[in-house]
C-alpha atoms as a PDB file:
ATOM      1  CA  UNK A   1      -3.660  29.709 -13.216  1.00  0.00           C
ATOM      2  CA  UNK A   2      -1.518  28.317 -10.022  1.00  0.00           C
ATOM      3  CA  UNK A   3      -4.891  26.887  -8.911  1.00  0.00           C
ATOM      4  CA  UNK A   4      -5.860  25.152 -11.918  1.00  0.00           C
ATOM      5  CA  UNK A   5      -2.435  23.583 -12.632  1.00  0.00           C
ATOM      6  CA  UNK A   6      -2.874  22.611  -8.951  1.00  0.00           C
ATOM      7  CA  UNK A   7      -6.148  21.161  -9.700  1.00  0.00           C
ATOM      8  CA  UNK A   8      -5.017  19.158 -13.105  1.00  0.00           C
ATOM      9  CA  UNK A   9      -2.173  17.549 -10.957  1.00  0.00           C
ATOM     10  CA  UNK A  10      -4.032  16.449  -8.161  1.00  0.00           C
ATOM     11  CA  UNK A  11      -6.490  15.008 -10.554  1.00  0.00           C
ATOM     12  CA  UNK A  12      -4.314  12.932 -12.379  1.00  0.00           C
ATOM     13  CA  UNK A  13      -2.265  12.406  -8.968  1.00  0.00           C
ATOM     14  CA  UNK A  14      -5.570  10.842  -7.116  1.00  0.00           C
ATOM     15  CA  UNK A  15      -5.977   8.234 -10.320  1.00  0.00           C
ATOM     16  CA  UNK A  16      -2.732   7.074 -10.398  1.00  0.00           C
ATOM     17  CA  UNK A  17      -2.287   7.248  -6.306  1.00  0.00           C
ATOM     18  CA  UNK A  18      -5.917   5.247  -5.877  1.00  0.00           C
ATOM     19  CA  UNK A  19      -4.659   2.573  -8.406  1.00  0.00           C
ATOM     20  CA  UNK A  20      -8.161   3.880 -10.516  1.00  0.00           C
ATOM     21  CA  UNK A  21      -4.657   4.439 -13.450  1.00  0.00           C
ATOM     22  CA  UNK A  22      -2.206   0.889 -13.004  1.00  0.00           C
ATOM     23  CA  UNK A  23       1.444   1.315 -14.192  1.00  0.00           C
ATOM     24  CA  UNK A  24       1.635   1.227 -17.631  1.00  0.00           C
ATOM     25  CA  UNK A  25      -1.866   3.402 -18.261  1.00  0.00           C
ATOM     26  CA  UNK A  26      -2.159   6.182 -21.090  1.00  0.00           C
ATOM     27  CA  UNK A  27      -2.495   9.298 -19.343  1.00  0.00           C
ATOM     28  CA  UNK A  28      -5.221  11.706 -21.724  1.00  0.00           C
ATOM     29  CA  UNK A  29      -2.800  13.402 -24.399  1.00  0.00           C
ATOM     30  CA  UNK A  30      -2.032  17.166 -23.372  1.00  0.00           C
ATOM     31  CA  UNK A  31      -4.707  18.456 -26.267  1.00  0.00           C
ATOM     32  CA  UNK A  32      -7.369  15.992 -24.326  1.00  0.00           C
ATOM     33  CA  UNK A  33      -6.017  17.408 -20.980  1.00  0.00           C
ATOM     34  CA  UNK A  34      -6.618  21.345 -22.565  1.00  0.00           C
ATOM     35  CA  UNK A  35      -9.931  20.118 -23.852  1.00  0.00           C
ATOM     36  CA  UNK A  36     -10.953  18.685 -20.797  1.00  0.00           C
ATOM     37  CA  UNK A  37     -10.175  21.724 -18.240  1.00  0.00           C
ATOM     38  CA  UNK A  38      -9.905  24.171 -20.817  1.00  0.00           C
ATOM     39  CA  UNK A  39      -5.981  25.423 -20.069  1.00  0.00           C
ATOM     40  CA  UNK A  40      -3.249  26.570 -22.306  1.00  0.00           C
ATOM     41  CA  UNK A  41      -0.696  23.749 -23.316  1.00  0.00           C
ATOM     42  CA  UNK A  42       2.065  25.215 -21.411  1.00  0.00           C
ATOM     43  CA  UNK A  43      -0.215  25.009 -17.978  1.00  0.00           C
ATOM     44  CA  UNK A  44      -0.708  20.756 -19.226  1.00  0.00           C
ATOM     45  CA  UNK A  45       3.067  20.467 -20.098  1.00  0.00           C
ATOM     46  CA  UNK A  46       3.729  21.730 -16.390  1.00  0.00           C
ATOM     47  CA  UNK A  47       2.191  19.741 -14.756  1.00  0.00           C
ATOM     48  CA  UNK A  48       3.060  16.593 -16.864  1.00  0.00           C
ATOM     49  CA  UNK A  49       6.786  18.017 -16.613  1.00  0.00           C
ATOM     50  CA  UNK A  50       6.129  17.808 -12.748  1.00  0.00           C
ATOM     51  CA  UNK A  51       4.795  13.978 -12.725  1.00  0.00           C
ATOM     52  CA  UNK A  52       7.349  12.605 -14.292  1.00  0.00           C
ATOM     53  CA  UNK A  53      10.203  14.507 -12.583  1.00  0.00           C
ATOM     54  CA  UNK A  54       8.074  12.759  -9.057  1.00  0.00           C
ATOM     55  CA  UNK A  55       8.505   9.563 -11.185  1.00  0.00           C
ATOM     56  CA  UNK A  56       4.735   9.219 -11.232  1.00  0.00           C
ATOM     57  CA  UNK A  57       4.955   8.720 -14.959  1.00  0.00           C
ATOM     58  CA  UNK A  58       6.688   8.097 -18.009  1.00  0.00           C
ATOM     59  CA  UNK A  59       7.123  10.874 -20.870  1.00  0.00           C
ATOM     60  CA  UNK A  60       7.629   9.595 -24.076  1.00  0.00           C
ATOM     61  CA  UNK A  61       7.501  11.534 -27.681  1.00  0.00           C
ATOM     62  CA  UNK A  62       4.737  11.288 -29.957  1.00  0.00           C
ATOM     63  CA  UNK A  63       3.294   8.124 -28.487  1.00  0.00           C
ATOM     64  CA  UNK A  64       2.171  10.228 -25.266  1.00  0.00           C
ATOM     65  CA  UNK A  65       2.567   9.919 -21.288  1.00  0.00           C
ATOM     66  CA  UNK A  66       1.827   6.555 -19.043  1.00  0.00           C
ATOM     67  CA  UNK A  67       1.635   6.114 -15.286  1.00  0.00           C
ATOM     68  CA  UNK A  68       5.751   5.290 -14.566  1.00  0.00           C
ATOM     69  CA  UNK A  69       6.133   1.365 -13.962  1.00  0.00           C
ATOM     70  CA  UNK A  70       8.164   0.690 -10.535  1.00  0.00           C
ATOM     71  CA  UNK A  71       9.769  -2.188 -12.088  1.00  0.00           C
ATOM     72  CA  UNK A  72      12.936  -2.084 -10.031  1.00  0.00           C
ATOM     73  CA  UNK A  73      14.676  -0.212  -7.019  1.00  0.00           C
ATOM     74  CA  UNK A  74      18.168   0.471  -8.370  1.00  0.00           C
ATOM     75  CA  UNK A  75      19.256   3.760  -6.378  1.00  0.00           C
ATOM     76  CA  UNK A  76      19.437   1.328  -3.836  1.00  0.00           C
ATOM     77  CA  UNK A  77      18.989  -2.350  -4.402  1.00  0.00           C
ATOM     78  CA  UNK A  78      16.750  -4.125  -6.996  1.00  0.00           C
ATOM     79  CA  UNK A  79      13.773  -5.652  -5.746  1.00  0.00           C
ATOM     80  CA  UNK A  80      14.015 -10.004  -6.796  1.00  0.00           C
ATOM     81  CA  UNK A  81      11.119 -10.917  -8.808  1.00  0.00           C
ATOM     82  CA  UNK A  82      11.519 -14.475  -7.831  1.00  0.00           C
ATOM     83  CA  UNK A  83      10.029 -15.969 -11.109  1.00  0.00           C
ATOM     84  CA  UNK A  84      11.831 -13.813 -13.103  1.00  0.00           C
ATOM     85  CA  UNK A  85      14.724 -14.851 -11.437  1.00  0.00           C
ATOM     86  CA  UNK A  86      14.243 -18.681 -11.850  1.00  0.00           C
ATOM     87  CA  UNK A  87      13.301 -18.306 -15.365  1.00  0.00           C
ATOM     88  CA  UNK A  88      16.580 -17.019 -15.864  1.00  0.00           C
ATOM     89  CA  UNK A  89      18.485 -19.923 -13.854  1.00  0.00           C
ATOM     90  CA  UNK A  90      16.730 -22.820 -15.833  1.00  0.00           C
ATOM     91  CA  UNK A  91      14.682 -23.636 -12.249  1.00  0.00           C
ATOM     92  CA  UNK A  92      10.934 -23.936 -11.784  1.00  0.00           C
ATOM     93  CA  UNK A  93       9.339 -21.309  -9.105  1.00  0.00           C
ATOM     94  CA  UNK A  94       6.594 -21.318  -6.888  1.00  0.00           C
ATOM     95  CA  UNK A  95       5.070 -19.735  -3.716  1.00  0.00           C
ATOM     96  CA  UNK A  96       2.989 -20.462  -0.921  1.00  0.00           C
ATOM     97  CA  UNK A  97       1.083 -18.140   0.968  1.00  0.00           C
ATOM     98  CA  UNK A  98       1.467 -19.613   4.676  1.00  0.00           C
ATOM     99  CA  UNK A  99      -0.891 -16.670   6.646  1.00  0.00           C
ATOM    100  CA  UNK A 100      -2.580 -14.017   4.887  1.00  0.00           C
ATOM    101  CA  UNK A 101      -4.838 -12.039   7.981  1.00  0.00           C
ATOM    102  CA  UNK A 102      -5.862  -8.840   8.826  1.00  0.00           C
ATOM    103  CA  UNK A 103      -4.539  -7.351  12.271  1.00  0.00           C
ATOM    104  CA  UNK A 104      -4.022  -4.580  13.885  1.00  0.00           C
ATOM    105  CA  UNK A 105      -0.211  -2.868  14.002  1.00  0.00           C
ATOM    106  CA  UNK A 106       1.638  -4.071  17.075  1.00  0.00           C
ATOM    107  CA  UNK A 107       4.092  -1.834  18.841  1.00  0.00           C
ATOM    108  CA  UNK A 108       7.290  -2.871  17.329  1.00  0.00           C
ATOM    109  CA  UNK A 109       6.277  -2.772  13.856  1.00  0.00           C
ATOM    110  CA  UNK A 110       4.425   0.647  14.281  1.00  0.00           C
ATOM    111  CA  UNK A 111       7.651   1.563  15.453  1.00  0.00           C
ATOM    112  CA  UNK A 112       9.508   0.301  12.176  1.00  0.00           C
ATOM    113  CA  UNK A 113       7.517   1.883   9.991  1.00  0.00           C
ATOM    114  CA  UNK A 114       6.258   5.055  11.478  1.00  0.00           C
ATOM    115  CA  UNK A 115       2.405   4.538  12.047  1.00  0.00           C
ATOM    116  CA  UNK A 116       0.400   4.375  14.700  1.00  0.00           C
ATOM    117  CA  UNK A 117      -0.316   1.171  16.887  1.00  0.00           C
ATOM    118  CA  UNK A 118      -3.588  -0.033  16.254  1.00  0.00           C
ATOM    119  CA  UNK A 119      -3.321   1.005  12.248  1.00  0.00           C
ATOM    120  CA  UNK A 120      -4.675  -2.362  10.624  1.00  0.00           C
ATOM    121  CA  UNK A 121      -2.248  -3.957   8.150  1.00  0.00           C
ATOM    122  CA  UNK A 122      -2.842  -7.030   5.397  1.00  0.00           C
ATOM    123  CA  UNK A 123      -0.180  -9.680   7.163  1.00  0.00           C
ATOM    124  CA  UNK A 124       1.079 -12.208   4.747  1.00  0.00           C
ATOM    125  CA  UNK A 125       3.813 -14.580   5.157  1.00  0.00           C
ATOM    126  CA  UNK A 126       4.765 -16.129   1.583  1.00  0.00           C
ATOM    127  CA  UNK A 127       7.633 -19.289   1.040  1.00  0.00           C
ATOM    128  CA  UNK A 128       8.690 -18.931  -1.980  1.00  0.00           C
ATOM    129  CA  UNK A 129      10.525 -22.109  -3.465  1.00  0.00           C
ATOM    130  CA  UNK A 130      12.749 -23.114  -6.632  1.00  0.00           C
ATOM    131  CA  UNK A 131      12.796 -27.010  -7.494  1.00  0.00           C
ATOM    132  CA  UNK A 132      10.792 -27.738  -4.417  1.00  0.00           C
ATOM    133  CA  UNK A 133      13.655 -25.830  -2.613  1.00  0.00           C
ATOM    134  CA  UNK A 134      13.281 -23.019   0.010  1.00  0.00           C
ATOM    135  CA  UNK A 135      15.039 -19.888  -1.219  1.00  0.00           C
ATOM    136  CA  UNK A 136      13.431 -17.197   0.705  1.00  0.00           C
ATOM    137  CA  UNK A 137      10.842 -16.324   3.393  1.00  0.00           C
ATOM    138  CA  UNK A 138       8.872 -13.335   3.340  1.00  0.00           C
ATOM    139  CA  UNK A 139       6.659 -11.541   6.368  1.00  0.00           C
ATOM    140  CA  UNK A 140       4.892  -8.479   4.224  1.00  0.00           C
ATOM    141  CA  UNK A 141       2.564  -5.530   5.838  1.00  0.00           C
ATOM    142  CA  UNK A 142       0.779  -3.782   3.900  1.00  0.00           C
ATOM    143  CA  UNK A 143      -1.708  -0.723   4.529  1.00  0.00           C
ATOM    144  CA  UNK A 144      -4.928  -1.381   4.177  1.00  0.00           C
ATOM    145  CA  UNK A 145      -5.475   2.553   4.417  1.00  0.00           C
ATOM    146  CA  UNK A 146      -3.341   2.923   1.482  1.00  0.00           C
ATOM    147  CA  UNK A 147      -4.390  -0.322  -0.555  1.00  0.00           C
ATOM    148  CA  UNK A 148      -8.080  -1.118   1.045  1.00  0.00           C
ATOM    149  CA  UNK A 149      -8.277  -3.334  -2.324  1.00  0.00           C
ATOM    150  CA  UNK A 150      -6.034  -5.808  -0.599  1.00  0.00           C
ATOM    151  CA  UNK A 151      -8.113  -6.194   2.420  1.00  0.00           C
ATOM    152  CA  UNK A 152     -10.376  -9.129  -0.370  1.00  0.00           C
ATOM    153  CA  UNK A 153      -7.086 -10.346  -2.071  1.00  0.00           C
ATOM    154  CA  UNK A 154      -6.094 -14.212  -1.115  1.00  0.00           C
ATOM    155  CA  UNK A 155      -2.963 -14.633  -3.940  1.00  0.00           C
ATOM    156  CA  UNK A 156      -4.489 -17.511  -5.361  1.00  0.00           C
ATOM    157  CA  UNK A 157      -3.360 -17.123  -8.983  1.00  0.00           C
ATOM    158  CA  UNK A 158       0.173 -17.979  -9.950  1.00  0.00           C
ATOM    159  CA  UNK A 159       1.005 -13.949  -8.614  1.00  0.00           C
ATOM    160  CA  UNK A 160       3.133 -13.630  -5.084  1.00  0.00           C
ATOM    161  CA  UNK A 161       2.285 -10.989  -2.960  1.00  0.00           C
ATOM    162  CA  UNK A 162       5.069  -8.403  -3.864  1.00  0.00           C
ATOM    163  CA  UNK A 163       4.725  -8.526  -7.516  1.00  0.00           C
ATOM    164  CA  UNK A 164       0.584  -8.000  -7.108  1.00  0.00           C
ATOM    165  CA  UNK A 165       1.615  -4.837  -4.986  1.00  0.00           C
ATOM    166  CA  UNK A 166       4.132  -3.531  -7.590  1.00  0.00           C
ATOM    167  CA  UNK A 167       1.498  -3.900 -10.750  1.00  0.00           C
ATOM    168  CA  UNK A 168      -1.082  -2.342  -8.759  1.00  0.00           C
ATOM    169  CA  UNK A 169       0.257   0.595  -6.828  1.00  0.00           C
ATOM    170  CA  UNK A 170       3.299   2.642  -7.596  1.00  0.00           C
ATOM    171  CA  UNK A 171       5.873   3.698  -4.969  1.00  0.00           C
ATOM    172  CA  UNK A 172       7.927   7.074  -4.941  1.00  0.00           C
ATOM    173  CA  UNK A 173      10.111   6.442  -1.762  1.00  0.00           C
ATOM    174  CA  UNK A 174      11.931   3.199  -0.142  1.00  0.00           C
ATOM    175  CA  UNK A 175      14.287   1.998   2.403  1.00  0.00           C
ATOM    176  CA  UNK A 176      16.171  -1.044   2.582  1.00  0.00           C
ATOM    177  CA  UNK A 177      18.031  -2.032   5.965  1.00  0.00           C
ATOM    178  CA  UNK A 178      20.506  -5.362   5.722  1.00  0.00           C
ATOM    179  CA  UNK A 179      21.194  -7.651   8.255  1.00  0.00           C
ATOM    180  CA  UNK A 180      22.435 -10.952   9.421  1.00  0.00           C
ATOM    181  CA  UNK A 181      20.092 -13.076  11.849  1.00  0.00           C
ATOM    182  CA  UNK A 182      20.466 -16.861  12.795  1.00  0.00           C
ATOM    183  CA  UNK A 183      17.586 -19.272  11.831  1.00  0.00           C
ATOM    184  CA  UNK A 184      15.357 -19.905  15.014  1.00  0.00           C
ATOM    185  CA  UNK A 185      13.558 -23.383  15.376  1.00  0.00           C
ATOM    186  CA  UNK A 186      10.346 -22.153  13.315  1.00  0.00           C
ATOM    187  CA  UNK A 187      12.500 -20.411  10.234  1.00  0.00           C
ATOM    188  CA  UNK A 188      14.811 -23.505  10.165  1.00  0.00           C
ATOM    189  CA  UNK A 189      11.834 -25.635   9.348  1.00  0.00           C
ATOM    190  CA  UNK A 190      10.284 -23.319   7.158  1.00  0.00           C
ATOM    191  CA  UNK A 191      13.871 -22.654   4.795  1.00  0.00           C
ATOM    192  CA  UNK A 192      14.530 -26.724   5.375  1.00  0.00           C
ATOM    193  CA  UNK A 193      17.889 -25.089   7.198  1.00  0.00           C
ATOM    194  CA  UNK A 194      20.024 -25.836  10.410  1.00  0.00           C
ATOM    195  CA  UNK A 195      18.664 -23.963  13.833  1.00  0.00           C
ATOM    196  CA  UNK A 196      20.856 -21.228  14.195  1.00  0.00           C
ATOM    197  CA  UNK A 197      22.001 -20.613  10.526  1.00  0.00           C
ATOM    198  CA  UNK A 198      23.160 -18.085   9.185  1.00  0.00           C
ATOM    199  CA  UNK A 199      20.496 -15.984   7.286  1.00  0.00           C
ATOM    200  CA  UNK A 200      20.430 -12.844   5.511  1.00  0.00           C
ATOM    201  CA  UNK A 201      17.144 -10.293   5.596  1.00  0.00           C
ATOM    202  CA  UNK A 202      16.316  -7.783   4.006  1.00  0.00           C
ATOM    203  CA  UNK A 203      14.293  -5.350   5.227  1.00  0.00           C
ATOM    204  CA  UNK A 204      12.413  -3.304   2.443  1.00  0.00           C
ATOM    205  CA  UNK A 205       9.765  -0.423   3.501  1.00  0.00           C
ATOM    206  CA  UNK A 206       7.775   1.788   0.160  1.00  0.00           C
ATOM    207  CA  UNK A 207       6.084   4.764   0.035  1.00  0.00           C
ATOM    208  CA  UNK A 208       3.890   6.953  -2.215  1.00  0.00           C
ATOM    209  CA  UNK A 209       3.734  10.658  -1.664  1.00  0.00           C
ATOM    210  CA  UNK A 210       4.375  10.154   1.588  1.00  0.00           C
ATOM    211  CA  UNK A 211       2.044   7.677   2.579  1.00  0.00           C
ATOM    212  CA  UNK A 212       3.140   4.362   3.565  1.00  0.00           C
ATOM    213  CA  UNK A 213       2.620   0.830   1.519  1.00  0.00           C
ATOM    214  CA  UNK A 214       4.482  -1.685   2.533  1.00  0.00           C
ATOM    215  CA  UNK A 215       6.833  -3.713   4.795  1.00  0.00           C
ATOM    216  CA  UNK A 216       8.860  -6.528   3.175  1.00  0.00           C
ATOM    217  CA  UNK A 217      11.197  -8.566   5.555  1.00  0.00           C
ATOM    218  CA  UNK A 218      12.636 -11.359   3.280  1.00  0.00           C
ATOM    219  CA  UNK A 219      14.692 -13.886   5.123  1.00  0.00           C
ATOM    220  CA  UNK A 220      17.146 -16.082   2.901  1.00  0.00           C
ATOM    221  CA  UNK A 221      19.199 -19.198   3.562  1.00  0.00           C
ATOM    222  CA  UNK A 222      22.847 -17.821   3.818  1.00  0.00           C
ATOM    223  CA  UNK A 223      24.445 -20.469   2.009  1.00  0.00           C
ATOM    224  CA  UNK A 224      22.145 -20.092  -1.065  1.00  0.00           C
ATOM    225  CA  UNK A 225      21.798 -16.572  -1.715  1.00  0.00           C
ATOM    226  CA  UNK A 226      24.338 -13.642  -2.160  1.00  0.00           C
ATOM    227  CA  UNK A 227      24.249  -9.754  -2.816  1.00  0.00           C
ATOM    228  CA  UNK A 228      26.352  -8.400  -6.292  1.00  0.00           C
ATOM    229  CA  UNK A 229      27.118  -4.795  -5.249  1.00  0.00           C
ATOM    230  CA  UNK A 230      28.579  -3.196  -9.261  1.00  0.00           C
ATOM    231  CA  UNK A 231      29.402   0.767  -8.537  1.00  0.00           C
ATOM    232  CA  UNK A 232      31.116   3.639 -10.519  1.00  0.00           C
ATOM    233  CA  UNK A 233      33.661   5.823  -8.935  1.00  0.00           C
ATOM    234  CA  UNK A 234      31.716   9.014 -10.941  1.00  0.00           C
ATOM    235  CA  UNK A 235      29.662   9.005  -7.543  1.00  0.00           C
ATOM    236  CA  UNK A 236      25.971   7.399  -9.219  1.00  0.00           C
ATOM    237  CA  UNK A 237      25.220   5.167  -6.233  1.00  0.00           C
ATOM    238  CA  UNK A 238      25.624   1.803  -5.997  1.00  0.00           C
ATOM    239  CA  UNK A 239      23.306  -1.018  -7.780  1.00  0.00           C
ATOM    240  CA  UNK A 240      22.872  -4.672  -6.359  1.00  0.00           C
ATOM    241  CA  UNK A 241      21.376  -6.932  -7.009  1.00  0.00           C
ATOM    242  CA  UNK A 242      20.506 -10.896  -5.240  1.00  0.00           C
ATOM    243  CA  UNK A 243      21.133 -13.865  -6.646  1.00  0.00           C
ATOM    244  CA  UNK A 244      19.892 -17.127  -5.270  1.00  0.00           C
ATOM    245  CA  UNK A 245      22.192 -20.615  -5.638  1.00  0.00           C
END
């Protein structure tokens, strides 16, 4: 019975892992999953049970299971959905997609993120702008290993990067690292900044099951963007969140 609950969960796993089942799919309802490899209900409610305490999906009563949606990051810090965030300041959004190439992983990055050198990565560097102005630069890796899909993808439609990621492939693990850098000559330009302004990046690296997605490094404009930090002394963590000016 070990083996077949083994079996069921690395069926539904490989679906959801493979992006074959997006966020917000209906997993089969546990008398389809008993039909279908002819188990006992308490073998289907395991494994379910066992999903969704991974955070690979999302339980709910009587209207069935779905494949979890990553929508935000808040053991740690939210990820910014930059249109979501100027729809809610009243400002108009859009990106631009400055290099979007296919390389191999150099030394310092395979370093970063724990791969090998050599592994080849989807590079994209993205500008993303409210009312014409630059609010952030991002320099994104992702697998193509993990996500070959992306290998094709160009971001042409009105979807950044990060947000095509999130919709397609969910994460279980992350890491964010904060730090302060100074605007060289070439990020100046791009953010429409001073050479050697402050700047504050954010380094955010996901996971899923162990296997690694992505590398975000988001550079903002440190006089127009600042970090909330809202805690509870009953020892839940911490939630922040950005905010762009």
């Amino acid at each position: 019975m070990s083996h077949l609950h083994q079996r069921i969960r690395d069926d539904i796993e490989g679906r959801i892992m493979s992006g074959e089942w997006p966020p917000g799919h209906r997993i089969p309802f546990e008398h389809e999953l008993m039909a279908q490899y002819g188990c006992s209900r308490m073998t289907v409610n395991k494994v379910l049970s066992t999903l969704a305490a991974n955070g690979l999906i999302t339980r709910r009563r009587r209207t069935g299971s779905v494949v979890a949606v990553p929508s935000t990051e808040r053991a740690v810090l939210e990820i910014q959905d930059f249109a979501l965030e100027a729809a809610r300041t009243g400002t108009i959004y859009r990106f631009e997609v400055q290099r979007c190439v296919v390389e191999p992983l150099d030394i310092a990055a395979a370093q970063r993120i724990g791969l090998p050198t050599g592994a080849e990565m989807l590079c994209i560097n993205t500008l993303h702008l409210m009312d014409e102005v630059p609010g952030a630069y991002e320099q994104r890796l992702i697998n193509l290993a993990a996500v070959p899909e992306a290998r094709d993808e160009r971001f042409e439609d009105d979807v950044p990067p990060g947000t095509w990621l999130l919709r397609r492939v969910p994460w279980t693990d992350a890491e964010h690292v904060i730090r302060a850098v100074n605007a060289d000559a070439a990020l100046a330009k791009r953010l429409q900044t001073e050479m050697g302004a402050a700047c504050l990046m954010l380094e955010r690296r996901t996971w899923q099951a162990g296997a690694f997605i992505t590398e975000a490094r988001i550079t903002y404009p440190g006089d127009r963007h600042h970090l909330v930090g809202r805690f509870s002394p009953a020892g839940d963590g911490g939630i922040f969140g950005g905010t762009t000016e």
